[in-house]
PDB file of N, CA and C in Angstrom:
ATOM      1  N   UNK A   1     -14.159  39.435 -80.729  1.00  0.00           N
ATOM      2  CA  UNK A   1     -12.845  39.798 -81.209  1.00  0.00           C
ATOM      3  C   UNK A   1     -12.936  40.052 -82.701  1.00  0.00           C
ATOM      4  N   UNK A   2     -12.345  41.167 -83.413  1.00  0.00           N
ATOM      5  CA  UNK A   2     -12.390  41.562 -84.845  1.00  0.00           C
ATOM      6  C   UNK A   2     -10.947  41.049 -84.935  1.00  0.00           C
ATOM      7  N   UNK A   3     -10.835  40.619 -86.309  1.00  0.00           N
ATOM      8  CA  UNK A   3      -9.375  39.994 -86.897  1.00  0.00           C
ATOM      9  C   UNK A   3      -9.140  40.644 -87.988  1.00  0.00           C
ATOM     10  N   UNK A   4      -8.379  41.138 -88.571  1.00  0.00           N
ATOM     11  CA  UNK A   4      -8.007  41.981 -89.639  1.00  0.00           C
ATOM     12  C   UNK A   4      -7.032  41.226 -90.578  1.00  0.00           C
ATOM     13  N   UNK A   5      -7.315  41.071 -91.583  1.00  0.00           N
ATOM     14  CA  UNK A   5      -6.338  40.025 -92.630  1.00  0.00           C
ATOM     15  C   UNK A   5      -5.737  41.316 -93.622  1.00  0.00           C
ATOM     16  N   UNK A   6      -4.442  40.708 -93.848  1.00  0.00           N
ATOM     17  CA  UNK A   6      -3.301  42.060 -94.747  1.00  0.00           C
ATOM     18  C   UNK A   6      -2.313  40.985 -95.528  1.00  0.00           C
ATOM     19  N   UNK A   7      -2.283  41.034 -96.294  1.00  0.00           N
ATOM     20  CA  UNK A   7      -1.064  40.216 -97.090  1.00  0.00           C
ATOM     21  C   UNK A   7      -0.459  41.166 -98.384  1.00  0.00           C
ATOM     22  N   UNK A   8       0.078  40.795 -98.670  1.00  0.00           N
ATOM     23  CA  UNK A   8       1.104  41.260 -99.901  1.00  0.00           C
ATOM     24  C   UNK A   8       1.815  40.004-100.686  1.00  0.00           C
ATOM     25  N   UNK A   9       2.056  40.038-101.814  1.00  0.00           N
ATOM     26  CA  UNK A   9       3.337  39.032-102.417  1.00  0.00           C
ATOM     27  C   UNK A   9       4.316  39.304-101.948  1.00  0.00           C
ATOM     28  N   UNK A  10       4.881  40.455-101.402  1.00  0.00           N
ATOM     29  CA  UNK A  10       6.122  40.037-100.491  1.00  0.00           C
ATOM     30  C   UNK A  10       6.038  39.999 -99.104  1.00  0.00           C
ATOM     31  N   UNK A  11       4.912  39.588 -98.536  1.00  0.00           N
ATOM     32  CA  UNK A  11       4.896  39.610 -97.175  1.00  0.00           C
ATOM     33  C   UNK A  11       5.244  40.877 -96.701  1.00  0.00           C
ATOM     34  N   UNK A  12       5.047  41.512 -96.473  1.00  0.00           N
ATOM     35  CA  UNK A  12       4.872  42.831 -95.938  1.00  0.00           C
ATOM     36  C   UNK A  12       3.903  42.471 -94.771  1.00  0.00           C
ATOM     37  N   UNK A  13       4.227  42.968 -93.536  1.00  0.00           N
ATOM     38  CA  UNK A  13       3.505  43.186 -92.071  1.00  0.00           C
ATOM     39  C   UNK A  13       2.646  44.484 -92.030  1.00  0.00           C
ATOM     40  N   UNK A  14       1.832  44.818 -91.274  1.00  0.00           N
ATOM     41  CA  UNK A  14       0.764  46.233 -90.864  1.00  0.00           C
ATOM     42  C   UNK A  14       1.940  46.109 -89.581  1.00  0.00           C
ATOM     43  N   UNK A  15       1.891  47.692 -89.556  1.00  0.00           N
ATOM     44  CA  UNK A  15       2.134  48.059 -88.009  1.00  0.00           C
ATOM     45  C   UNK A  15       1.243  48.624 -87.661  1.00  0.00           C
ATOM     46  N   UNK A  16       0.752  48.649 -87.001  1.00  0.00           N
ATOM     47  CA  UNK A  16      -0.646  49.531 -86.838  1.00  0.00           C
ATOM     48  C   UNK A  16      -0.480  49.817 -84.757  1.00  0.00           C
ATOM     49  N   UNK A  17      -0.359  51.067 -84.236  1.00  0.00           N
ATOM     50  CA  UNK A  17       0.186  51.630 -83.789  1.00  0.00           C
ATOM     51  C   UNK A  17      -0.815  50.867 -82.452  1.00  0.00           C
ATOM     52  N   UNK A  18      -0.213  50.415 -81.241  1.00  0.00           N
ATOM     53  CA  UNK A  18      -1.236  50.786 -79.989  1.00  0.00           C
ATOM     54  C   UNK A  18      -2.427  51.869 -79.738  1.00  0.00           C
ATOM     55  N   UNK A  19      -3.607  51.282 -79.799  1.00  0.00           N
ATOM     56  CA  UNK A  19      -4.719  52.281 -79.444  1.00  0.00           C
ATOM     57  C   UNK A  19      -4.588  52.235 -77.730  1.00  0.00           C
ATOM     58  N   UNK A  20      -4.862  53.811 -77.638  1.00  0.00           N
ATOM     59  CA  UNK A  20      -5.170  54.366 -76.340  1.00  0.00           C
ATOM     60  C   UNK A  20      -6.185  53.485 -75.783  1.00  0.00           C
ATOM     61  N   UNK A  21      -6.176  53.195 -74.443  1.00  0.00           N
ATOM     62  CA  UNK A  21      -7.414  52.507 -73.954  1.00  0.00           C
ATOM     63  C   UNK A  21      -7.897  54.028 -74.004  1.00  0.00           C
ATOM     64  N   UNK A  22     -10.007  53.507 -74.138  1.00  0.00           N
ATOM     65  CA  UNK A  22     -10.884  54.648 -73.946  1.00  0.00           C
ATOM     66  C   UNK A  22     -11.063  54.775 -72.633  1.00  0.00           C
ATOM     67  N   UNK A  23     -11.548  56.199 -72.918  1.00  0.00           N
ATOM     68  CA  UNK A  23     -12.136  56.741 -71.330  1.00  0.00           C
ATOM     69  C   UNK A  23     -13.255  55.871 -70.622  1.00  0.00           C
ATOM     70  N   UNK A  24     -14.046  55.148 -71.905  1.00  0.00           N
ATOM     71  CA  UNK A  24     -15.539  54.614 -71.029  1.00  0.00           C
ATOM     72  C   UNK A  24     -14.977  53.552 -71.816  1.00  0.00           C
ATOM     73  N   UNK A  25     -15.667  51.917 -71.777  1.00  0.00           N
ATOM     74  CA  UNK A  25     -15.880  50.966 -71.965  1.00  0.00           C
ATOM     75  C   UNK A  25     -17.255  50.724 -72.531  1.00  0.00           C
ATOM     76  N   UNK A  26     -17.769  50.194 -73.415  1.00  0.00           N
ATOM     77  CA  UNK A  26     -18.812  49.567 -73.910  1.00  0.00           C
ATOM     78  C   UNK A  26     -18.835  48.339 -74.373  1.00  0.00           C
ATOM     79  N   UNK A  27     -19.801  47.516 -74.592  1.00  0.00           N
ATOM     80  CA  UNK A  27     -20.012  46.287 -74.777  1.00  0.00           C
ATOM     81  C   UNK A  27     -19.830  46.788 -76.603  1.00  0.00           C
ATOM     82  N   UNK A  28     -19.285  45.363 -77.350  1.00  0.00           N
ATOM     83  CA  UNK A  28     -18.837  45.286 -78.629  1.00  0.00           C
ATOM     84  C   UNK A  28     -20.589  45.606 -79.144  1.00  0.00           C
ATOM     85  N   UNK A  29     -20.863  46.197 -80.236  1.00  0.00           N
ATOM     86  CA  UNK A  29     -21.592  46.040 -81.349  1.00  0.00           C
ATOM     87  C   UNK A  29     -21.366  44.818 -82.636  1.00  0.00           C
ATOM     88  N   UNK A  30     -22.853  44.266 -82.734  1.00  0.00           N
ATOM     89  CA  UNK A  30     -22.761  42.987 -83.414  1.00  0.00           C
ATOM     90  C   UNK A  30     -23.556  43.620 -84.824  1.00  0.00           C
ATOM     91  N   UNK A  31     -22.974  42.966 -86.090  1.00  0.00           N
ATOM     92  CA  UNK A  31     -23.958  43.110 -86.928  1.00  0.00           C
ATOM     93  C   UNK A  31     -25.445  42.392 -86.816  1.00  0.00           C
ATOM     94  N   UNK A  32     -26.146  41.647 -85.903  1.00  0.00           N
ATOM     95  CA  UNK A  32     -27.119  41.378 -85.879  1.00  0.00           C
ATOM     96  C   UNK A  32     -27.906  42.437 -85.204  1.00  0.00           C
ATOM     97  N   UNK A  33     -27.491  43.189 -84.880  1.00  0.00           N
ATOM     98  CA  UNK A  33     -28.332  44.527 -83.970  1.00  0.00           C
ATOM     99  C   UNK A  33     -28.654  44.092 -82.658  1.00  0.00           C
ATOM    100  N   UNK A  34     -27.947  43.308 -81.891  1.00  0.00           N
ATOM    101  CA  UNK A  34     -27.692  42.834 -80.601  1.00  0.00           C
ATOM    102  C   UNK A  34     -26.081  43.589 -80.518  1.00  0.00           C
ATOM    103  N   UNK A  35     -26.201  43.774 -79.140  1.00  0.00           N
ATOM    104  CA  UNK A  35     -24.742  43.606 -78.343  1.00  0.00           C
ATOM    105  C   UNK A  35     -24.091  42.782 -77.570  1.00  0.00           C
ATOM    106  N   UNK A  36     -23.022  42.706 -77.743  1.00  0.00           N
ATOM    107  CA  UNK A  36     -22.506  41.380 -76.683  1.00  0.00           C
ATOM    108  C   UNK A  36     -22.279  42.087 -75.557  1.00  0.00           C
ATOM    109  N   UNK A  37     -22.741  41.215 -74.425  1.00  0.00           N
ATOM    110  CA  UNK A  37     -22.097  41.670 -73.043  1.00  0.00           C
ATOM    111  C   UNK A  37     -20.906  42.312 -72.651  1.00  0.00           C
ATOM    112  N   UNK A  38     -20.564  43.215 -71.757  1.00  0.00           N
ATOM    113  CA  UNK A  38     -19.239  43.493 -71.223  1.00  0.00           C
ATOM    114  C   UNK A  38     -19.661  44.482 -70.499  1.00  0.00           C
ATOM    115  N   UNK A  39     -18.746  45.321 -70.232  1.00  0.00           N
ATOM    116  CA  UNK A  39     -18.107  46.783 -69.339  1.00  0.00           C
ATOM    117  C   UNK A  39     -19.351  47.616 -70.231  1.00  0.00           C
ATOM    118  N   UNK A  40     -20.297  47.750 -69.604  1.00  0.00           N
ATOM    119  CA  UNK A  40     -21.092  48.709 -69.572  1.00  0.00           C
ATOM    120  C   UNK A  40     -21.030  50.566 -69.382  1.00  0.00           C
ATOM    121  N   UNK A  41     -20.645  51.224 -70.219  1.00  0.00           N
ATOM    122  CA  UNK A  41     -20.451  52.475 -69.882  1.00  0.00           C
ATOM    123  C   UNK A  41     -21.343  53.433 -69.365  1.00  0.00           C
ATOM    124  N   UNK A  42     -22.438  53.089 -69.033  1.00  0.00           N
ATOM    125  CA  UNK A  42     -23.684  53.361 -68.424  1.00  0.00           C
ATOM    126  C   UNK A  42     -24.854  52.651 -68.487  1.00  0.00           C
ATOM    127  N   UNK A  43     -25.721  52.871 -67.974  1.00  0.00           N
ATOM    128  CA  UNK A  43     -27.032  52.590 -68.045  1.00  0.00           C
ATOM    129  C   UNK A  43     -28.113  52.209 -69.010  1.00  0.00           C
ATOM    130  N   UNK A  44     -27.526  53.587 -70.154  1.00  0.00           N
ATOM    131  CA  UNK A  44     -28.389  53.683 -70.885  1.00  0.00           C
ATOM    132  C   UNK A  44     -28.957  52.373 -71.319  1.00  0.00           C
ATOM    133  N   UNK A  45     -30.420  52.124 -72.444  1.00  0.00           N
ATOM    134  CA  UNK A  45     -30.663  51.553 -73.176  1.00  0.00           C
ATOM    135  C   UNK A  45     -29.453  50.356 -74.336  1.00  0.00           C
ATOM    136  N   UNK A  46     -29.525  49.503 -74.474  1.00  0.00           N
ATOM    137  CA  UNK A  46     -28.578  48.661 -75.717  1.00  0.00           C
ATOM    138  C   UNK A  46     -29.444  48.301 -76.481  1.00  0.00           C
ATOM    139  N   UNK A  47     -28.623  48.468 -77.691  1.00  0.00           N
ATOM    140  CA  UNK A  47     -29.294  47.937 -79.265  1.00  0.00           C
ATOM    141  C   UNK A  47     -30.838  47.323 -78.414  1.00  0.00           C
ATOM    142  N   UNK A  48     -30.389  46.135 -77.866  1.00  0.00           N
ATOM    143  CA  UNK A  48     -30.929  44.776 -77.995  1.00  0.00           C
ATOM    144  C   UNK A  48     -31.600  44.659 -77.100  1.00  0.00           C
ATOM    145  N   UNK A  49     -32.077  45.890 -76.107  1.00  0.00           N
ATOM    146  CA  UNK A  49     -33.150  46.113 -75.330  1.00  0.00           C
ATOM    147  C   UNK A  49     -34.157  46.886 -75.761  1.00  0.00           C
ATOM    148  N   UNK A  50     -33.773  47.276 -77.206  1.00  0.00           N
ATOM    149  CA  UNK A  50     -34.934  48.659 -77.695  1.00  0.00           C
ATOM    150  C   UNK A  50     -35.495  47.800 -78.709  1.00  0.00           C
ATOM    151  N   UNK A  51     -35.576  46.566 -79.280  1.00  0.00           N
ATOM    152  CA  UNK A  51     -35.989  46.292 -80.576  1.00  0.00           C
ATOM    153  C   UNK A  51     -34.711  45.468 -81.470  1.00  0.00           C
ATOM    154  N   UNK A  52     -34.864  44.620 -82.075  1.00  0.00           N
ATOM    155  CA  UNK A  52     -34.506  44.176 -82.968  1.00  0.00           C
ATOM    156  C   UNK A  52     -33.821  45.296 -84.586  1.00  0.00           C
ATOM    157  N   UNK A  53     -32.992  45.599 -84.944  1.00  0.00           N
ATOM    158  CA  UNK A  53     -32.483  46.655 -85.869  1.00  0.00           C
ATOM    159  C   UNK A  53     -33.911  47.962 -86.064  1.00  0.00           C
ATOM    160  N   UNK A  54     -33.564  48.503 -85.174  1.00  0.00           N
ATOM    161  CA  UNK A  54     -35.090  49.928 -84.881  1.00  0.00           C
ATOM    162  C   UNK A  54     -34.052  51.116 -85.096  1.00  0.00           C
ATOM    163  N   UNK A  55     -34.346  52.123 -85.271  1.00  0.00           N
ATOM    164  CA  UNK A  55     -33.886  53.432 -85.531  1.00  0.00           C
ATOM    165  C   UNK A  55     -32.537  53.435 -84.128  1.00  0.00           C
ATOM    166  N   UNK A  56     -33.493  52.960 -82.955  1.00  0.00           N
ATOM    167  CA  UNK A  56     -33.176  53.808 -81.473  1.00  0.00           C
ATOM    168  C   UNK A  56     -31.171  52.525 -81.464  1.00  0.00           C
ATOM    169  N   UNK A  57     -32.090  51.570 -81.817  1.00  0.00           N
ATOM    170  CA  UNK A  57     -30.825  50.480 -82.310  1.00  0.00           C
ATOM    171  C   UNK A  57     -29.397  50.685 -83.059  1.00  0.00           C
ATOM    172  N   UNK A  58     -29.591  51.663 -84.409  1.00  0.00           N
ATOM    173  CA  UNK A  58     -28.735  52.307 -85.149  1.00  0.00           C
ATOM    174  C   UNK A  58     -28.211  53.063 -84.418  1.00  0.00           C
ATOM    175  N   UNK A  59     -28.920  53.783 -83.546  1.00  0.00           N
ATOM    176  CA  UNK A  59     -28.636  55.408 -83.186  1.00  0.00           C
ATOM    177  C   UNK A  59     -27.522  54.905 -81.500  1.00  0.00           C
ATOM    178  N   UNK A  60     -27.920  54.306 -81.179  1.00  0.00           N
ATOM    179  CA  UNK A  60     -26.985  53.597 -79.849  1.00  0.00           C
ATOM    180  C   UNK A  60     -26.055  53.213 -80.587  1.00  0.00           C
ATOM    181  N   UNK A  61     -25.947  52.116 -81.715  1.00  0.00           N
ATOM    182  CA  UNK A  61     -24.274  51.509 -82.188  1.00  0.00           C
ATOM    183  C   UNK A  61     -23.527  52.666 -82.836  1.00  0.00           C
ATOM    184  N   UNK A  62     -24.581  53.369 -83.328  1.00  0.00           N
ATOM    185  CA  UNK A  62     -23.623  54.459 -84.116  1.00  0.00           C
ATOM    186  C   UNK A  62     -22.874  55.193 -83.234  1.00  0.00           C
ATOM    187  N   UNK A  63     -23.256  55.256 -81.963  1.00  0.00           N
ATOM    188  CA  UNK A  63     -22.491  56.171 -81.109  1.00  0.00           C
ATOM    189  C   UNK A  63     -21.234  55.447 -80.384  1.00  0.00           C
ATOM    190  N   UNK A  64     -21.742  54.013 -80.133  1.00  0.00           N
ATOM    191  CA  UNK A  64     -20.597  53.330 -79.506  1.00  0.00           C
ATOM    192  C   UNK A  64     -19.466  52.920 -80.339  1.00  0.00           C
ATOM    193  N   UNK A  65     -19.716  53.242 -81.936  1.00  0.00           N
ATOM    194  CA  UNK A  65     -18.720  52.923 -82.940  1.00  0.00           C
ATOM    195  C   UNK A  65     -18.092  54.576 -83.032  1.00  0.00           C
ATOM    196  N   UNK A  66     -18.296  55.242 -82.501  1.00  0.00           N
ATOM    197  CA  UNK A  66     -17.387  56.461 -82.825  1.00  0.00           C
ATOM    198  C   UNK A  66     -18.234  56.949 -83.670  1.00  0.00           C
ATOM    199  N   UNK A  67     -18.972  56.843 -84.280  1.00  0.00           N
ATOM    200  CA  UNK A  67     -19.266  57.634 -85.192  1.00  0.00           C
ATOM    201  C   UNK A  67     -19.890  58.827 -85.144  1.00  0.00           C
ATOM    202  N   UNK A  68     -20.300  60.651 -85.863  1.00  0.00           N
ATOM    203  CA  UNK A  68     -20.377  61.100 -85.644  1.00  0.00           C
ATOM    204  C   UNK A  68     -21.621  61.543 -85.526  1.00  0.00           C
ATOM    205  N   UNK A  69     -22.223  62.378 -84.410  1.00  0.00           N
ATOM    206  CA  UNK A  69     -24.014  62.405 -84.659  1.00  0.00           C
ATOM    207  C   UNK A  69     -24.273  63.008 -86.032  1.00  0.00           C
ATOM    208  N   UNK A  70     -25.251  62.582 -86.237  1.00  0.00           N
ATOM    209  CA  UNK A  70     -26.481  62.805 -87.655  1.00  0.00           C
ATOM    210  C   UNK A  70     -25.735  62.272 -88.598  1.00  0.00           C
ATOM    211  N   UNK A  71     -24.501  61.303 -88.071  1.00  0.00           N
ATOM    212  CA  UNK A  71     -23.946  59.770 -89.270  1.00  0.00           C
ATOM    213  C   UNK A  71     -25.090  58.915 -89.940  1.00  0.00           C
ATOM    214  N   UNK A  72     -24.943  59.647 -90.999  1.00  0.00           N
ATOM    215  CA  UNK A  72     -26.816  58.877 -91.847  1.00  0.00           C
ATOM    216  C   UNK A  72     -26.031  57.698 -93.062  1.00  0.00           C
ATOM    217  N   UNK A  73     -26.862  56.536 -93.295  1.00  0.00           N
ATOM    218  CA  UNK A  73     -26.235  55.806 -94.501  1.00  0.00           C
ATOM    219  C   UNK A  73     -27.959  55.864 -95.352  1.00  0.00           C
ATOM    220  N   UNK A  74     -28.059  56.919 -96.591  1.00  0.00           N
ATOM    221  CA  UNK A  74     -29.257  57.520 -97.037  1.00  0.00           C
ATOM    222  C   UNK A  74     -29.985  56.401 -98.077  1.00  0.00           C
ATOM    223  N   UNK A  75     -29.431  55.655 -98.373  1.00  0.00           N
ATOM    224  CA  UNK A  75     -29.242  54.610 -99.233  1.00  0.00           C
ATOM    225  C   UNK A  75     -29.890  53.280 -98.731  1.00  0.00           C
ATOM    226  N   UNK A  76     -29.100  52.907 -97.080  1.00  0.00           N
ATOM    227  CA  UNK A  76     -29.494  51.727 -96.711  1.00  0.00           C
ATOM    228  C   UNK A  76     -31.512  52.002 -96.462  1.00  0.00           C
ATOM    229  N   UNK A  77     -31.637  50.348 -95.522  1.00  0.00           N
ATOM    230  CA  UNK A  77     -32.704  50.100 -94.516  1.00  0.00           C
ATOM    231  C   UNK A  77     -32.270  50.471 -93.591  1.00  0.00           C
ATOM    232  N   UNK A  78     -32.965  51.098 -91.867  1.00  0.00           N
ATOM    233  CA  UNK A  78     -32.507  51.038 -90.770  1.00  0.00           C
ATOM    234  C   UNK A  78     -31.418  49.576 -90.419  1.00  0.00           C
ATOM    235  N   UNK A  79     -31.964  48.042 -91.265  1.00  0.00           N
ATOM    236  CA  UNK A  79     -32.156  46.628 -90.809  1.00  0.00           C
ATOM    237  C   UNK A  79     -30.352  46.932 -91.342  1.00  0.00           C
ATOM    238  N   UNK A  80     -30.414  47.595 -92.653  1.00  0.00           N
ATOM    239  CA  UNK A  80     -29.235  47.506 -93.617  1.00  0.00           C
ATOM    240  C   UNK A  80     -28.335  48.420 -92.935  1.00  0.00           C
ATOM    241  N   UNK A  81     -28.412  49.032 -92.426  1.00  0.00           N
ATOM    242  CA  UNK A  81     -27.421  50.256 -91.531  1.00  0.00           C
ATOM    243  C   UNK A  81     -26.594  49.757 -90.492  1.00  0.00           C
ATOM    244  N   UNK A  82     -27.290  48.802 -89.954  1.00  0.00           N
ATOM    245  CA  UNK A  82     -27.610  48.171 -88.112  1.00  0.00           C
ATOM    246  C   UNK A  82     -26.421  47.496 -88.641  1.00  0.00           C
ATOM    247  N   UNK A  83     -26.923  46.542 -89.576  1.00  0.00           N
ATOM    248  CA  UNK A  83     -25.766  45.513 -90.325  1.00  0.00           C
ATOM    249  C   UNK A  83     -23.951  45.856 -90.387  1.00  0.00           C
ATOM    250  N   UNK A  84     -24.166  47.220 -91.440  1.00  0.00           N
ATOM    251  CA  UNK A  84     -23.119  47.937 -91.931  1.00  0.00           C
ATOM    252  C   UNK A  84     -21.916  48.404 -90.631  1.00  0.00           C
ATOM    253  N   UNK A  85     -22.788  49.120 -89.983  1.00  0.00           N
ATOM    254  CA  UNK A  85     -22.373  49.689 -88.686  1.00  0.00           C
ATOM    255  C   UNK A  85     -21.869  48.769 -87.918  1.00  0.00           C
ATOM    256  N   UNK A  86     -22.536  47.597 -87.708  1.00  0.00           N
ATOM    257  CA  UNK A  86     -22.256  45.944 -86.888  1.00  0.00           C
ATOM    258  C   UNK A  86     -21.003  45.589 -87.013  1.00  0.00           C
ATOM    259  N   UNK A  87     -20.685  45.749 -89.031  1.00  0.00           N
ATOM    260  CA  UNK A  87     -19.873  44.878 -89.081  1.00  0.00           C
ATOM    261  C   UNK A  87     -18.760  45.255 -88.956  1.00  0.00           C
ATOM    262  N   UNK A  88     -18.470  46.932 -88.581  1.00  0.00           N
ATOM    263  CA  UNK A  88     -17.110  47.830 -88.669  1.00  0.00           C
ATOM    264  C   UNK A  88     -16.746  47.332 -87.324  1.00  0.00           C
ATOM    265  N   UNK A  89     -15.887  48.502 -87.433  1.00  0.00           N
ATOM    266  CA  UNK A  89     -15.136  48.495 -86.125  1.00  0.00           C
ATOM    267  C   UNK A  89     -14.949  49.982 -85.483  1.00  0.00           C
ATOM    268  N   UNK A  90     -14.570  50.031 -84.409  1.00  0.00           N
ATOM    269  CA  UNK A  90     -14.546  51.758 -83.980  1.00  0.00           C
ATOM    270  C   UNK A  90     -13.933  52.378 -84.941  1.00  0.00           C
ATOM    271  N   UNK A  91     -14.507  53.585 -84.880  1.00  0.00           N
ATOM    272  CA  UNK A  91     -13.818  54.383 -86.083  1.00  0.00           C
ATOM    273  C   UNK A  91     -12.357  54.935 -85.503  1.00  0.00           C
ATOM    274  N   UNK A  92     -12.012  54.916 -84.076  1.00  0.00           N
ATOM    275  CA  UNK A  92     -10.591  55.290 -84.928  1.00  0.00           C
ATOM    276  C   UNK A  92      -9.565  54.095 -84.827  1.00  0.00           C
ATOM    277  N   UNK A  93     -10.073  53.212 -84.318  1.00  0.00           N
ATOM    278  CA  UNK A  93      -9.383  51.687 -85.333  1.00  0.00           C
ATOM    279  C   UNK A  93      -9.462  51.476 -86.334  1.00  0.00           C
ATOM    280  N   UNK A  94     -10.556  51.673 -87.274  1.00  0.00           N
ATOM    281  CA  UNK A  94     -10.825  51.938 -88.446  1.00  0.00           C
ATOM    282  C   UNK A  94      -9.434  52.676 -89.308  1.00  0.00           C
ATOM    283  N   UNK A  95      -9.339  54.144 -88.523  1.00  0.00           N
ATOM    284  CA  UNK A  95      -8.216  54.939 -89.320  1.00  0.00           C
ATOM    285  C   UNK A  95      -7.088  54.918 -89.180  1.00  0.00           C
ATOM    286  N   UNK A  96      -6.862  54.096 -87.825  1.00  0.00           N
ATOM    287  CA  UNK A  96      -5.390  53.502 -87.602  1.00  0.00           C
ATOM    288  C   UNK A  96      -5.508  52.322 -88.352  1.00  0.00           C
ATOM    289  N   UNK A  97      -5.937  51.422 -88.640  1.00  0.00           N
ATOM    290  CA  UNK A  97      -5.469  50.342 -89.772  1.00  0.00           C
ATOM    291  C   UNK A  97      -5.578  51.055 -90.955  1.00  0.00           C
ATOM    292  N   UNK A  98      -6.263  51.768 -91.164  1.00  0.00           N
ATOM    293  CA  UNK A  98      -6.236  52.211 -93.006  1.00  0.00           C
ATOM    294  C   UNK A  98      -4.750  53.379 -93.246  1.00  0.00           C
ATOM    295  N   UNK A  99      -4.152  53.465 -91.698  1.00  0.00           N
ATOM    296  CA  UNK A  99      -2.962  54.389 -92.093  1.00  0.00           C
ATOM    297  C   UNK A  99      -1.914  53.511 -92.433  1.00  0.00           C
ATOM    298  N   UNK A 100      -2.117  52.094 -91.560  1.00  0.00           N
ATOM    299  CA  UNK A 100      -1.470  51.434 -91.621  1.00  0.00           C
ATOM    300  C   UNK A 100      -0.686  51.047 -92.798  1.00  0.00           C
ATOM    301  N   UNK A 101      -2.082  50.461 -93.398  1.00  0.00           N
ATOM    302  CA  UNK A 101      -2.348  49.872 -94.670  1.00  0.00           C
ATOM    303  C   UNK A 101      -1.467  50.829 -95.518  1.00  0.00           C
ATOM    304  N   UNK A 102      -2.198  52.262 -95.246  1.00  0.00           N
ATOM    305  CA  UNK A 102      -1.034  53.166 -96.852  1.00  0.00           C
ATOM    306  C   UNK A 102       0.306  53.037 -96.592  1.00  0.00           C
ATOM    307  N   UNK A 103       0.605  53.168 -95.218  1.00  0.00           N
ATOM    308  CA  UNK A 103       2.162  53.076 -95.421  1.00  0.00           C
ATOM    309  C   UNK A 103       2.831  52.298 -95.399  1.00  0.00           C
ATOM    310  N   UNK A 104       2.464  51.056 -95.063  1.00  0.00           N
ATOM    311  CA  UNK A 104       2.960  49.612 -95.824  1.00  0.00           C
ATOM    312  C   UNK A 104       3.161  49.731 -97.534  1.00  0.00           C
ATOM    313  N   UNK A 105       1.787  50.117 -98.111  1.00  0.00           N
ATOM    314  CA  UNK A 105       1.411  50.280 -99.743  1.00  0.00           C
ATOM    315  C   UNK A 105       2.523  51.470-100.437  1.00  0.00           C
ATOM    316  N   UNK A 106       3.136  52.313 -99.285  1.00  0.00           N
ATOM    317  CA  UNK A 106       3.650  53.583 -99.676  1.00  0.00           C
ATOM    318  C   UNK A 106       5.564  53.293 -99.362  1.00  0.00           C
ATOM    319  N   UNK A 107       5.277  51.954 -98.716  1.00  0.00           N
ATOM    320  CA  UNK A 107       6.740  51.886 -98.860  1.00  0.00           C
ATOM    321  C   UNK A 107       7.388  51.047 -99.767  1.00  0.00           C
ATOM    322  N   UNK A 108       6.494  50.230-100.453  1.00  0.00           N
ATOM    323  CA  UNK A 108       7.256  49.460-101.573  1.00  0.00           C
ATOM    324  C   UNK A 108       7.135  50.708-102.823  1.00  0.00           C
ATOM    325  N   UNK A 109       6.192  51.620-102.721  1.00  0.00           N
ATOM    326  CA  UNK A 109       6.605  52.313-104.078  1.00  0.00           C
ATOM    327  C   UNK A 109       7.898  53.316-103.589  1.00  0.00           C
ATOM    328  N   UNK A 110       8.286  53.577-102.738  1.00  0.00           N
ATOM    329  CA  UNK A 110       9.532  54.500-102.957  1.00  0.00           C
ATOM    330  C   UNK A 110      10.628  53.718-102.912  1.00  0.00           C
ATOM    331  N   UNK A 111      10.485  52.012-102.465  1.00  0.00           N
ATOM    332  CA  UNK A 111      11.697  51.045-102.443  1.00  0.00           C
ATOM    333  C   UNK A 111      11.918  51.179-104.071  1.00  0.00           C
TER     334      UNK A 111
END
């Protein structure tokens, strides 16, 4: 389970809209470059059957996080990517809380 923390000095709430259930199901991505068990959306290979944070490792979470192919972080380690990627969340949960976030931030400035 991911938990998302939001506060303000005046208490201000996130609304952050119902996500669509997805078409497929996958098991959560961990920042340790393991996956946790669940609803398997196929067959394929998991992180945590190919190696410990390995290329093939990145390249599986990156896909089950939404993210888009040839999503490169040019900077990290594969070990440092695995991590990064681990510790998000699907990307378009990702952009539904960060819309959230502005328009919470966007309504005390026009109050």
């Amino acid at each position: 389970m991911r938990r998302i923390s939001f506060g303000t000095h005046d208490g201000r709430r996130l609304f952050v809209p119902e996500m669509p259930e997805p078409e497929e199901w996958a098991p959560t991505v961990c920042a340790s470059g393991g996956i946790k068990p669940g609803v398997h959306r196929s067959r394929t290979p998991k992180a945590n059957e190919m190696g410990y944070k390995t290329r093939a490792a990145f390249e599986e979470m990156r896909r089950s996080q939404g993210l888009p192919d040839g999503f490169e972080l040019p900077s990290f380690t594969v070990a440092g990517a695995v991590k990064a990627v681990g510790n998000g969340v699907l990307l378009p949960l990702g952009r539904a809380v960060a819309r959230a976030v502005r328009q919470a931030m966007e309504a005390v400035e026009v109050s």
